[in-house]
C-alpha atoms as a PDB file:
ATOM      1  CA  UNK A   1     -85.915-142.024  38.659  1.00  0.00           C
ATOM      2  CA  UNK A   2     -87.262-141.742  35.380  1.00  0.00           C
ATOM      3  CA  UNK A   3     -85.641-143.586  32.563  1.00  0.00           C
ATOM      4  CA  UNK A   4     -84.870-140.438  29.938  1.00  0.00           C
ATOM      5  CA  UNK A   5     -82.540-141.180  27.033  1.00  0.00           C
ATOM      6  CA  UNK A   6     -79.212-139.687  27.871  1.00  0.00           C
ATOM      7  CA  UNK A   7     -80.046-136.202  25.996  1.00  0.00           C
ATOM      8  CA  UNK A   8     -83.561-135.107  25.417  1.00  0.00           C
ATOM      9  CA  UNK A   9     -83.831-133.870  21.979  1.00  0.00           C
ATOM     10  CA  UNK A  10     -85.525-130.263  21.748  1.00  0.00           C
ATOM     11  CA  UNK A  11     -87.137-128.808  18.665  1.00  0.00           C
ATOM     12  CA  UNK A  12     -84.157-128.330  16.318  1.00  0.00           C
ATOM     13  CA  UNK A  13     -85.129-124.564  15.818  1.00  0.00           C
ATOM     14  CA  UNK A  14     -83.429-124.131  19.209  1.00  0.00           C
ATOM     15  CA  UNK A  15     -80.878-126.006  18.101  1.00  0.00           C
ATOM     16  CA  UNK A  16     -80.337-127.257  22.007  1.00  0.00           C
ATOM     17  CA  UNK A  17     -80.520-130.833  23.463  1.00  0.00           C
ATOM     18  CA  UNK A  18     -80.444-131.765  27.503  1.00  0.00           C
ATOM     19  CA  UNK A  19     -77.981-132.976  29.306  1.00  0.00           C
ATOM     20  CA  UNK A  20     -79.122-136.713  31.460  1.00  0.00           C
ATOM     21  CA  UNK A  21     -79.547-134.381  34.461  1.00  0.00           C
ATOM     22  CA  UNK A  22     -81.347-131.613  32.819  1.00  0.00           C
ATOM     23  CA  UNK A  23     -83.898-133.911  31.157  1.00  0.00           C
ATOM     24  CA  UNK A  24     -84.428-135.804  34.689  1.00  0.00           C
ATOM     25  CA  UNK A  25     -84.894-132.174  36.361  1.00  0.00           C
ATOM     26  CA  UNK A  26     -87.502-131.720  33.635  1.00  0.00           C
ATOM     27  CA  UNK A  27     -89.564-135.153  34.360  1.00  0.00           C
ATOM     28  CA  UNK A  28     -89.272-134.396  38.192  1.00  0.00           C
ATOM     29  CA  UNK A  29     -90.465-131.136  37.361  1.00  0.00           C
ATOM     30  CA  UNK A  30     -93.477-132.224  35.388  1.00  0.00           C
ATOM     31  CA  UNK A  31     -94.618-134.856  37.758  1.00  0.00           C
ATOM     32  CA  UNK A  32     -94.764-132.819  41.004  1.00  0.00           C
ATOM     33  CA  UNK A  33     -95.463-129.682  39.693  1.00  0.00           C
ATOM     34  CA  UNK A  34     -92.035-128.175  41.392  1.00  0.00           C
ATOM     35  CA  UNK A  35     -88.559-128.093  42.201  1.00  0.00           C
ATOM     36  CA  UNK A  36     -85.940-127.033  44.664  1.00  0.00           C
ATOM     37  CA  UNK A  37     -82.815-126.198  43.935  1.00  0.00           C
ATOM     38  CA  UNK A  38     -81.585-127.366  47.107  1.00  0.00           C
ATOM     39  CA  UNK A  39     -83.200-131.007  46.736  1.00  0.00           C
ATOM     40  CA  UNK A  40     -81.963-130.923  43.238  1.00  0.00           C
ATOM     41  CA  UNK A  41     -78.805-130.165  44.344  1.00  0.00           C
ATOM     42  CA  UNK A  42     -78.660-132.924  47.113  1.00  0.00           C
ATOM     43  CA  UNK A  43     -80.807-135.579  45.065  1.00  0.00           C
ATOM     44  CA  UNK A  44     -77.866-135.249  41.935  1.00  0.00           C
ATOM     45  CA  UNK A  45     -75.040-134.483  44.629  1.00  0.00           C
ATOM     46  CA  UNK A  46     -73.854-131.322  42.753  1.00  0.00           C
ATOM     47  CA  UNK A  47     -73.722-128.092  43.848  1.00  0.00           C
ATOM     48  CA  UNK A  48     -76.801-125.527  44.134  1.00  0.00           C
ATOM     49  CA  UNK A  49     -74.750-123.347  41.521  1.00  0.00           C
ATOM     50  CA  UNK A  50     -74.956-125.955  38.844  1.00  0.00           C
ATOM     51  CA  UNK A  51     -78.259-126.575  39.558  1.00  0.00           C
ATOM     52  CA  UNK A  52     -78.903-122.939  39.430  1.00  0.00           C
ATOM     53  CA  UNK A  53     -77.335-123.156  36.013  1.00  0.00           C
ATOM     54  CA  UNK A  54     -79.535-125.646  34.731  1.00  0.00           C
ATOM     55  CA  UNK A  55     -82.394-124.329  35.582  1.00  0.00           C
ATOM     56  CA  UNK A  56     -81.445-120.914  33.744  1.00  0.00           C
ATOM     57  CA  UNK A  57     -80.849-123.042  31.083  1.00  0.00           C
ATOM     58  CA  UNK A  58     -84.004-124.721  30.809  1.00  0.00           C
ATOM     59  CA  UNK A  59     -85.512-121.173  31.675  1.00  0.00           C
ATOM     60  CA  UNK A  60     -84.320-119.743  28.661  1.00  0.00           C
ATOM     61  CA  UNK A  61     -85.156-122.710  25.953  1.00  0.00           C
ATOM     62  CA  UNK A  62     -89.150-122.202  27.538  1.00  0.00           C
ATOM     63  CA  UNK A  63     -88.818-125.375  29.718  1.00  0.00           C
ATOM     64  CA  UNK A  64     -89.514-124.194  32.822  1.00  0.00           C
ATOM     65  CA  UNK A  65     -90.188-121.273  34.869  1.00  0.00           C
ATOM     66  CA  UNK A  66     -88.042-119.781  37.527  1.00  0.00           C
ATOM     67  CA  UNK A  67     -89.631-119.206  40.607  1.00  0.00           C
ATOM     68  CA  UNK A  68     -87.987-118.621  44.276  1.00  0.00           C
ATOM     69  CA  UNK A  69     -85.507-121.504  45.200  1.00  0.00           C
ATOM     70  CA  UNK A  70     -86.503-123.145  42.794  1.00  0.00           C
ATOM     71  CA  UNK A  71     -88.898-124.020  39.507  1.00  0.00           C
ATOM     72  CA  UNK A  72     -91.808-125.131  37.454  1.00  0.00           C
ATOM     73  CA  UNK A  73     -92.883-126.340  34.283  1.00  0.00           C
ATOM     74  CA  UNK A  74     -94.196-123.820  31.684  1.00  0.00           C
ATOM     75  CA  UNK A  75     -97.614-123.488  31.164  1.00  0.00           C
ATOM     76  CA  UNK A  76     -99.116-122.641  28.045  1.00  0.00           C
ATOM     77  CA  UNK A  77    -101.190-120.503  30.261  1.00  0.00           C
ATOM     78  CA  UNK A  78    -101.396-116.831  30.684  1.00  0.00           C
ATOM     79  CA  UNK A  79    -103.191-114.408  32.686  1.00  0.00           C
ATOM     80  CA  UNK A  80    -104.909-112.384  31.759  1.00  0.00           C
ATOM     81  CA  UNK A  81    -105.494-108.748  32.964  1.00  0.00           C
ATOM     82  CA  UNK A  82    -108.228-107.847  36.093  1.00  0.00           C
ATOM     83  CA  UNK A  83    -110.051-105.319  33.606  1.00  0.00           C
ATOM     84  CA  UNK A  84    -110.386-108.324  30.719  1.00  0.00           C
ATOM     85  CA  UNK A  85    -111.299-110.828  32.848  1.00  0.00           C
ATOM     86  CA  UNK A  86    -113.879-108.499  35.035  1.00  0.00           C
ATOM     87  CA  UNK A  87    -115.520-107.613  31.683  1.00  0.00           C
ATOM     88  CA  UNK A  88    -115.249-111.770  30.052  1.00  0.00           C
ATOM     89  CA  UNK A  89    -118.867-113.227  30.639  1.00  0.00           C
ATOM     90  CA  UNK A  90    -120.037-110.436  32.044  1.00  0.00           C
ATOM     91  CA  UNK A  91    -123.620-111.252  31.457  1.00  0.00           C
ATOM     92  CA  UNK A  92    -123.283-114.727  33.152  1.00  0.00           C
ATOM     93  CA  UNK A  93    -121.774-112.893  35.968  1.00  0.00           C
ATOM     94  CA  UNK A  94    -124.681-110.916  36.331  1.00  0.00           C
ATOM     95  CA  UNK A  95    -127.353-113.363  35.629  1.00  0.00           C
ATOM     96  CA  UNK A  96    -125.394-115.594  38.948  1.00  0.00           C
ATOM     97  CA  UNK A  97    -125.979-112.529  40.765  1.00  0.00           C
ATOM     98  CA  UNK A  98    -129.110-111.552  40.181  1.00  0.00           C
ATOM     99  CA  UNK A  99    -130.159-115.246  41.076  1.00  0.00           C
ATOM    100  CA  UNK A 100    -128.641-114.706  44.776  1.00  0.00           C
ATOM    101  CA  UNK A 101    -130.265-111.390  45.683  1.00  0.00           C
END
């Protein structure tokens, strides 16, 4: 387990800290790239509710993302649209395919 400070301090424009659990969720998060709720919920022997509740937390102060049963950390990353990224580089595109035929 990782050895967080008892409450993870968050930018003080959010005004938020973590709770011991929380910031633990957030290292386990970070390391393997997901999380269950139902491991969560068995690893911290609590119920999948407050789990649930944490990770709505964390949701909403940008920590992590909510996907199904479960999360992942935020990424600064964001896609972009099939028109943009159809038309970005389009002239290396082209020069690839030209190569190949």
């Amino acid at each position: 387990m990782s050895c967080l400070p008892a409450t993870a301090k968050l930018p003080k424009a959010l005004g938020m800290s973590l709770s011991l659990r929380q910031s633990e969720i957030l290292a386990l998060a970070r390391d393997s790239g997901h999380v269950q709720v139902d491991d969560l919920a068995r690893h911290f022997d609590v119920a999948v509710q407050t789990i649930r509740r944490d990770l709505a937390e964390m949701a909403e102060m940008g920590l992590l993302d909510r996907v199904h049963g479960g999360a992942v950390p935020r990424q600064g990353v964001t896609n972009i649209a099939y028109e943009a990224r159809r038309r970005l580089n389009e002239a290396g595109k082209t020069a690839i395919a030209a190569a190949l035929v």
